[in-house]
N, C-alpha and C. Protein backbone atom coordinates (compact mmCIF):
# COMPACT_ATOMS: atom_id res chain seq x y z
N UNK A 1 116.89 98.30 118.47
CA UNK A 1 117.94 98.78 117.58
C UNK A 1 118.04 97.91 116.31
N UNK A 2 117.74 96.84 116.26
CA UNK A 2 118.40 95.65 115.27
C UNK A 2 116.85 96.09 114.37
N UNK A 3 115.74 96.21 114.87
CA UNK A 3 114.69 96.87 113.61
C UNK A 3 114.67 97.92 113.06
N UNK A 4 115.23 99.10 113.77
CA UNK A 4 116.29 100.14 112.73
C UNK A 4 117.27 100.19 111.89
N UNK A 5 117.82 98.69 112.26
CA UNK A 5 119.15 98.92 111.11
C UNK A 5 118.39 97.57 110.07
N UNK A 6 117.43 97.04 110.64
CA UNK A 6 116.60 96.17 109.30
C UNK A 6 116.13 97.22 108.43
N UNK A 7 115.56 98.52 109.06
CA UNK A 7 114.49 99.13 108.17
C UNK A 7 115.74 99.84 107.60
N UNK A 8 116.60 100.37 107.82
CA UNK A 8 117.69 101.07 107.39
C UNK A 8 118.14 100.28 105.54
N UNK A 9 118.26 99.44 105.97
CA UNK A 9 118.55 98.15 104.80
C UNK A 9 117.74 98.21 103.90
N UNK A 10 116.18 98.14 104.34
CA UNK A 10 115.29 97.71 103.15
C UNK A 10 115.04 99.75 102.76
N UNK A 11 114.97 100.30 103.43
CA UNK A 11 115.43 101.50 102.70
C UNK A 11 116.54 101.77 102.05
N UNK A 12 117.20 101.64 102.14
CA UNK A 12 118.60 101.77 101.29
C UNK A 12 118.46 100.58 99.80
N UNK A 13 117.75 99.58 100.34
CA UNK A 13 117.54 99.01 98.95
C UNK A 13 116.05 99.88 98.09
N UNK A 14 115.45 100.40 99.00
CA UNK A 14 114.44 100.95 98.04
C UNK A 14 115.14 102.09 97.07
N UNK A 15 115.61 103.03 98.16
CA UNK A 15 116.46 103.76 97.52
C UNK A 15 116.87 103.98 95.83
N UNK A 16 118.09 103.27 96.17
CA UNK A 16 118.84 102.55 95.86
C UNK A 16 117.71 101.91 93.80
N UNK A 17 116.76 100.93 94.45
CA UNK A 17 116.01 101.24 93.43
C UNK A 17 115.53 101.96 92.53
N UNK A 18 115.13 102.85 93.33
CA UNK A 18 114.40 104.22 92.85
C UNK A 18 115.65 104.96 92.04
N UNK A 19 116.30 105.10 92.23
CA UNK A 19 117.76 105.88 91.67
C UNK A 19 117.79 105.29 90.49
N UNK A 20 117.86 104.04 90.28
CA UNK A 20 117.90 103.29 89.23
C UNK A 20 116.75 103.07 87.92
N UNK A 21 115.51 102.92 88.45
CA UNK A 21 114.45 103.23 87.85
C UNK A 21 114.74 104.50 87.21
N UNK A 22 115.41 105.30 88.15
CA UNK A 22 115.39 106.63 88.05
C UNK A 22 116.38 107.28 86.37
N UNK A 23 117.17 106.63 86.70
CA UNK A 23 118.47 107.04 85.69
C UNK A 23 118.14 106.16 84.69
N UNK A 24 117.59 105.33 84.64
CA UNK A 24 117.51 104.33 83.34
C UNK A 24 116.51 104.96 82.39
N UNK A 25 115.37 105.50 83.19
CA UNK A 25 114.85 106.62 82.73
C UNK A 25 115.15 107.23 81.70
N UNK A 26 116.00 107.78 82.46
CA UNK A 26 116.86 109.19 81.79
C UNK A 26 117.36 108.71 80.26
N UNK A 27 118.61 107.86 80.26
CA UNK A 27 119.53 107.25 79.83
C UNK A 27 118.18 106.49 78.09
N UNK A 28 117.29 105.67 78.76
CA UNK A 28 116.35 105.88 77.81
C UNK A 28 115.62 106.23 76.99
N UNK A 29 115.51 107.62 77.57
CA UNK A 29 114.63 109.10 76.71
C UNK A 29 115.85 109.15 75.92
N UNK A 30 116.95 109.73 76.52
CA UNK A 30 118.14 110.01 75.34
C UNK A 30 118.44 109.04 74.31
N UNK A 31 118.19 107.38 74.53
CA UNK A 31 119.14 107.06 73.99
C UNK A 31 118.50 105.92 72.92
N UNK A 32 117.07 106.26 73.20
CA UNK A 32 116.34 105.06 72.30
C UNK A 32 114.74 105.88 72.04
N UNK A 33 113.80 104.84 72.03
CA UNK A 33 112.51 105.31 71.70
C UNK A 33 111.80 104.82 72.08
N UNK A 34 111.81 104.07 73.11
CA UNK A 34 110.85 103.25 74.17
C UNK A 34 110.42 103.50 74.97
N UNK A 35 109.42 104.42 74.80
CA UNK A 35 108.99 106.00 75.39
C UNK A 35 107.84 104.88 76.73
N UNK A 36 107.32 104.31 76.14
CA UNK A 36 106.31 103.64 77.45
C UNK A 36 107.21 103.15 78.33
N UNK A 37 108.43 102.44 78.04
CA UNK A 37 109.71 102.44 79.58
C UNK A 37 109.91 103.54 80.46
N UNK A 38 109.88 104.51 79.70
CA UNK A 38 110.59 106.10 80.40
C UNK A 38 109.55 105.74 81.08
N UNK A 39 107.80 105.76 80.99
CA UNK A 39 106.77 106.33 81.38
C UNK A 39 106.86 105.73 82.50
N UNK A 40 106.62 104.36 82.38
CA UNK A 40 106.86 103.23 83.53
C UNK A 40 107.95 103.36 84.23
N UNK A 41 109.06 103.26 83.74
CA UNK A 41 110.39 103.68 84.81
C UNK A 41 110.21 105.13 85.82
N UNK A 42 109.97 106.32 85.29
CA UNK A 42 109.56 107.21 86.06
C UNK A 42 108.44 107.07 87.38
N UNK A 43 107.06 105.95 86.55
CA UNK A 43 106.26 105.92 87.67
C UNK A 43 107.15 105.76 88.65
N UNK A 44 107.66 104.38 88.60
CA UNK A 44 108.04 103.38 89.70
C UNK A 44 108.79 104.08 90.73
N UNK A 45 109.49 104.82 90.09
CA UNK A 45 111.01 105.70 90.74
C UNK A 45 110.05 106.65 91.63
N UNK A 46 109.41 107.38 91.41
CA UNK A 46 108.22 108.36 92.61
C UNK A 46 107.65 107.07 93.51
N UNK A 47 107.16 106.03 92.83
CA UNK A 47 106.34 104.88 94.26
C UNK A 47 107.28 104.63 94.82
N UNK A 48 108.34 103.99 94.37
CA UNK A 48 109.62 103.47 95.15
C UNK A 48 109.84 104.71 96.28
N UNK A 49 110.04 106.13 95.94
CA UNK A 49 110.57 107.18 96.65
C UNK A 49 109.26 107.31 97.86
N UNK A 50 108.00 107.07 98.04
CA UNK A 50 106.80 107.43 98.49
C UNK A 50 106.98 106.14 99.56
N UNK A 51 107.20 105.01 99.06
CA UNK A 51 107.24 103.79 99.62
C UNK A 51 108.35 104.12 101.08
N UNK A 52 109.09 104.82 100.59
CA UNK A 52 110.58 105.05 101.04
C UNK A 52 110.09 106.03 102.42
N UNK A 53 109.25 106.79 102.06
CA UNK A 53 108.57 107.60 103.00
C UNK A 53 107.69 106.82 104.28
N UNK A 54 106.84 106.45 103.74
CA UNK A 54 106.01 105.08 104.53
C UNK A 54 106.40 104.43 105.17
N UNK A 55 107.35 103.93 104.78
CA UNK A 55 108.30 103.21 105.50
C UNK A 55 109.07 103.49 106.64
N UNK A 56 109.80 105.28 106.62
CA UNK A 56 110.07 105.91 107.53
C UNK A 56 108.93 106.38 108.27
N UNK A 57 107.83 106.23 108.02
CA UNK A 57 106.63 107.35 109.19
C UNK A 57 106.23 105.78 109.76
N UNK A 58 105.98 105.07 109.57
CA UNK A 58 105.56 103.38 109.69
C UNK A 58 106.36 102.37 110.37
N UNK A 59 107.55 102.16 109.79
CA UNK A 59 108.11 101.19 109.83
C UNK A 59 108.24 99.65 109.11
N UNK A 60 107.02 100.03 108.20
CA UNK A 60 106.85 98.92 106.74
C UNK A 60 105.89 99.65 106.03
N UNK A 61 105.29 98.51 105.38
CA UNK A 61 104.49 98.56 104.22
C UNK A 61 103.19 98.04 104.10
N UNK A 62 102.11 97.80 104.76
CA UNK A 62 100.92 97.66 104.23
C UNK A 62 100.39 96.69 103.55
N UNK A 63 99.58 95.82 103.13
CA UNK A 63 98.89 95.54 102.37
C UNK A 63 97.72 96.30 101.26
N UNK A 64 97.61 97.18 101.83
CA UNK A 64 97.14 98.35 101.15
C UNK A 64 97.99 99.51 100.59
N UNK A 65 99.30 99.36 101.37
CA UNK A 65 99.84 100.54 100.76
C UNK A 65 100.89 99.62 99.39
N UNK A 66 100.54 98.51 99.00
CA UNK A 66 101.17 97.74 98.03
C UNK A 66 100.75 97.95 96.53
N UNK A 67 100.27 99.29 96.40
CA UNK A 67 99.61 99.97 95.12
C UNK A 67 100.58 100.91 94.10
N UNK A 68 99.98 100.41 93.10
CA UNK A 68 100.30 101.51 92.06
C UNK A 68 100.49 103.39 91.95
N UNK A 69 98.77 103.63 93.01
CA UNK A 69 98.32 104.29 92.66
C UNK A 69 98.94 105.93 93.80
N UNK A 70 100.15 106.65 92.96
CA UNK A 70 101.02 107.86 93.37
C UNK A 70 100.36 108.90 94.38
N UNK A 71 99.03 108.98 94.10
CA UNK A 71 97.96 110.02 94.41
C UNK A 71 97.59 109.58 95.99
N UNK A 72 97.13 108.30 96.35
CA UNK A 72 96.78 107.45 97.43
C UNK A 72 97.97 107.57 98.05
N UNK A 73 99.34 106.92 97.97
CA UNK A 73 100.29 106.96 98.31
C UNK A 73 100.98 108.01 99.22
N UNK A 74 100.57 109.25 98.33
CA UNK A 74 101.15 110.81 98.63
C UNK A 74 100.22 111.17 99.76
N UNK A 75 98.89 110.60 99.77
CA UNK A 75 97.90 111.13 100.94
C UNK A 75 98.39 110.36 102.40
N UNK A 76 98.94 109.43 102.06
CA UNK A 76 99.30 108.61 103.07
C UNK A 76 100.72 109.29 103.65
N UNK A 77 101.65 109.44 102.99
CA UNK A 77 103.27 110.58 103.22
C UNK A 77 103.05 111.66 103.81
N UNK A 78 101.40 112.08 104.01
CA UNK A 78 101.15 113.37 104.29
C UNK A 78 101.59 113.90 105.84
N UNK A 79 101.65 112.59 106.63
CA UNK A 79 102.65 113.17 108.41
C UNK A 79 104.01 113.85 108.33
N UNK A 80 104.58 113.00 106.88
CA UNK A 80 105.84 113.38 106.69
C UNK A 80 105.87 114.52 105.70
N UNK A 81 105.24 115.04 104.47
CA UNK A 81 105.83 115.59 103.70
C UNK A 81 104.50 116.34 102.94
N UNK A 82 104.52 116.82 101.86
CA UNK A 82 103.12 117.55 101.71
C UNK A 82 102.86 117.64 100.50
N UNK A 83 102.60 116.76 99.12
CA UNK A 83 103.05 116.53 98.17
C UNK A 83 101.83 117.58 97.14
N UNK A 84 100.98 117.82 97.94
CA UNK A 84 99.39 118.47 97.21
C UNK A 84 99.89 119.10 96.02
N UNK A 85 100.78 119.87 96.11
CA UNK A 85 101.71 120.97 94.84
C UNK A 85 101.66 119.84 93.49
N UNK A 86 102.32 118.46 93.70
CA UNK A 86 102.40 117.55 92.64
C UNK A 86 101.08 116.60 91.78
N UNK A 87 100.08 117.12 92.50
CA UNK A 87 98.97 116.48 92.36
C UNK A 87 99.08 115.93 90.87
N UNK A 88 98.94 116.87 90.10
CA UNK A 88 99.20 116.62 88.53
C UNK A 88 99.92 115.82 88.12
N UNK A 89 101.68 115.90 88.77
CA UNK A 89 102.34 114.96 88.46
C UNK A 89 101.94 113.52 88.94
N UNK A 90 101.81 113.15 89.81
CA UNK A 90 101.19 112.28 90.61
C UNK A 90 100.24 111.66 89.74
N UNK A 91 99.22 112.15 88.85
CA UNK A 91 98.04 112.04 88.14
C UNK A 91 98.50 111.14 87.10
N UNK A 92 99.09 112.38 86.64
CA UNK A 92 99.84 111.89 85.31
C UNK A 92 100.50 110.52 85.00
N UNK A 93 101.56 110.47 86.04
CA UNK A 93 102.25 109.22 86.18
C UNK A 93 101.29 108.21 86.80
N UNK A 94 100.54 107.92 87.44
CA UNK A 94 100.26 107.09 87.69
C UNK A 94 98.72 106.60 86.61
N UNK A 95 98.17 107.34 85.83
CA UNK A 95 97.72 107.16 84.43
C UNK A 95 98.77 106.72 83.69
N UNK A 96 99.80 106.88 83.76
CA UNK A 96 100.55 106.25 82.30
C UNK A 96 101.01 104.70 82.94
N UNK A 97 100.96 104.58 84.26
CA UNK A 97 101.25 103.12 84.64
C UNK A 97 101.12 101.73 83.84
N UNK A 98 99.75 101.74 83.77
CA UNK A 98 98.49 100.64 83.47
C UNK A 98 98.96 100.76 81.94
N UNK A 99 98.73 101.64 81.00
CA UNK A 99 99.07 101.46 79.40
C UNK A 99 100.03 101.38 79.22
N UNK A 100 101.40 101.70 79.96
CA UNK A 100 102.92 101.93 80.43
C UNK A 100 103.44 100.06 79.91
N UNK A 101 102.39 99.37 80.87
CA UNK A 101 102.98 97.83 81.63
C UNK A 101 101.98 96.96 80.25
N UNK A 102 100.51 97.38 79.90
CA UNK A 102 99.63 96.12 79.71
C UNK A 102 98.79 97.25 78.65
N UNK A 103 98.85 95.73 77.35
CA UNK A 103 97.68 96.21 76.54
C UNK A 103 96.53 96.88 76.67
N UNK A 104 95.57 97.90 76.21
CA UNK A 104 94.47 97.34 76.10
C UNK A 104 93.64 98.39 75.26
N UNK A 105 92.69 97.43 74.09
CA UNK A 105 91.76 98.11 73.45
C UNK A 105 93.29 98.17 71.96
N UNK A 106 93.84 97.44 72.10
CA UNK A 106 95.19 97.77 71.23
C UNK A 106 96.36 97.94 71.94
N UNK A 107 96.82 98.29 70.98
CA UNK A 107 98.28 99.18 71.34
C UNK A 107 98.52 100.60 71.35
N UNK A 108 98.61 101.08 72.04
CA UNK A 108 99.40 102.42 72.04
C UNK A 108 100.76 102.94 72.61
N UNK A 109 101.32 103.42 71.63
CA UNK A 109 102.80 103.74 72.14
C UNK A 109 102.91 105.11 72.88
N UNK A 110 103.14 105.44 73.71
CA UNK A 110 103.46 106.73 74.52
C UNK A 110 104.65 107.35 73.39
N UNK A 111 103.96 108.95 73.57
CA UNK A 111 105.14 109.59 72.64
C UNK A 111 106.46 109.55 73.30
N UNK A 112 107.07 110.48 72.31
CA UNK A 112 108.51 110.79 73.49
C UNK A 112 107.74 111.85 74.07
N UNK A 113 106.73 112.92 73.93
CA UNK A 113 106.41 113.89 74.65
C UNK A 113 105.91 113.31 75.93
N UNK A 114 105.21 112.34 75.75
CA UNK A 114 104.71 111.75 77.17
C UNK A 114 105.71 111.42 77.72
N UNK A 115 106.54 110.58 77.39
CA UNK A 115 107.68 110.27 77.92
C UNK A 115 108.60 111.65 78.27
N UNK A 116 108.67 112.19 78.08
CA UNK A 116 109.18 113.54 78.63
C UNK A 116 108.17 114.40 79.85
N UNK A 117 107.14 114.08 79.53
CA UNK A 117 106.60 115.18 80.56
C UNK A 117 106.25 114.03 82.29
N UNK A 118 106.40 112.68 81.71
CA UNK A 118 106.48 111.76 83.09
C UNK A 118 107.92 111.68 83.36
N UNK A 119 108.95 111.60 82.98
CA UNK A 119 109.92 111.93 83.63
C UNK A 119 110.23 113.12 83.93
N UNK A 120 110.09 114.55 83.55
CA UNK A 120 110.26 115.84 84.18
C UNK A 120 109.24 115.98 85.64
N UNK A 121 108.14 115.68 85.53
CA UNK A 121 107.59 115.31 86.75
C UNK A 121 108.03 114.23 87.68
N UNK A 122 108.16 112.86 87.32
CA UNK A 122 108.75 112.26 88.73
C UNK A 122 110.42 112.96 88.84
N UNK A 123 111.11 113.80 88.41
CA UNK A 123 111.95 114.67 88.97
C UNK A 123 111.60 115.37 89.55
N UNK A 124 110.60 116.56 89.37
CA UNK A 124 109.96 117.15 90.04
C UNK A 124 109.60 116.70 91.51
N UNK A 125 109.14 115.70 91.34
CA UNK A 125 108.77 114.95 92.89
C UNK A 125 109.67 114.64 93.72
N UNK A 126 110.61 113.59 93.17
CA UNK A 126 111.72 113.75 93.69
C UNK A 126 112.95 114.20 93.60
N UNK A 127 113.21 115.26 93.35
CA UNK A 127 113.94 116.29 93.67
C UNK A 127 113.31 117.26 95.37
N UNK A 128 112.01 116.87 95.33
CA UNK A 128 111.07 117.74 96.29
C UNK A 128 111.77 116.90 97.71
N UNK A 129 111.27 115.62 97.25
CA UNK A 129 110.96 114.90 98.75
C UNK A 129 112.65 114.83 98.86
N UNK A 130 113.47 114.68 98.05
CA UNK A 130 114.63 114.94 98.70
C UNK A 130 115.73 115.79 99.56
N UNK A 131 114.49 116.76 99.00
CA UNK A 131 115.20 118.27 99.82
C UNK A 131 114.55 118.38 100.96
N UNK A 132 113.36 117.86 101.20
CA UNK A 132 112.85 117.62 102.47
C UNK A 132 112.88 116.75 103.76
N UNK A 133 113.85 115.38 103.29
CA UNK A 133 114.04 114.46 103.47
C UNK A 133 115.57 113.94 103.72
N UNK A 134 116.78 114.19 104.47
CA UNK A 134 117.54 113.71 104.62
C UNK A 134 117.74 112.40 104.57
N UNK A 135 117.99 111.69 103.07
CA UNK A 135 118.49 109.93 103.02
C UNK A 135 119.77 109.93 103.32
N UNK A 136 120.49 110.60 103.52
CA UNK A 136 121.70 110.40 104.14
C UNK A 136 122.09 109.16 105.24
N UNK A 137 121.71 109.31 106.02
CA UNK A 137 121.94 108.21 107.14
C UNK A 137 121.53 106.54 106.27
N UNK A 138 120.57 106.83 105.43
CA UNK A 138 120.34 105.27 105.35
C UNK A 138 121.30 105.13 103.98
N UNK A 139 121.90 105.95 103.70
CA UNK A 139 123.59 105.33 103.04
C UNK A 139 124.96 104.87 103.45
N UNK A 140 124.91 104.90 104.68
CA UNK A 140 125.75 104.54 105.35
C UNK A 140 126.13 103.66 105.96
């Protein structure tokens, strides 16, 4: 019992994360122009939510499942949930990661369009896994 209400915890803090990643997001696109944050904030908020999954089919986390990469992640969620539909999104966001966080070859700034179409997708995602997924209990 006492490793259910541990995992309960570190889910509720992933959560909890992800929500936040999640809305800052948001709050960002609207409210500034720091379009590679949105990009990056969105990734994180889908890994955080995937992590969140793993965690429930598992009971932790991996050394391997300690990746960036949305696509790998989602193949792994696959006992629990069936993400194939998001592939794209999945793609997408986790391409904008790496130029999102770290130089290279220059600079490039993500538009707001990019920044719009990685946050309408990690909504997309999770909006999905949430309707599939009762987090309820680990708010409590």
């Amino acid at each position: 019992m006492e490793n259910k209400i541990k995992n309960k915890k570190i889910i509720f803090g992933w959560l909890q994360k992800a929500e936040d990643d999640l809305n800052f997001a948001k709050r960002t696109l609207k409210e500034t122009d720091f379009y590679d944050h949105v990009c990056y904030l969105a990734q994180q908020a889908v890994e955080k939510y995937l992590k969140v999954v793993i965690i429930i089919q598992t009971g932790r986390l991996t050394k391997k499942e300690k990746t960036h990469n949305l696509l790998y992640l989602s193949k792994i969620c696959r006992k629990t949930i069936n993400l194939v539909e998001f592939r794209e999104d999945l793609r997408i966001l986790t391409e904008a990661y790496i130029p999102a966080r770290y130089p290279s070859n220059g600079y490039e700034k993500a538009s707001k369009e990019d920044a719009k179409k990685c946050l309408e997708g990690a909504v997309r995602v999770i909006d999905f896994i949430k309707n599939k997924i009762d987090f309820s209990i680990y708010y409590k």
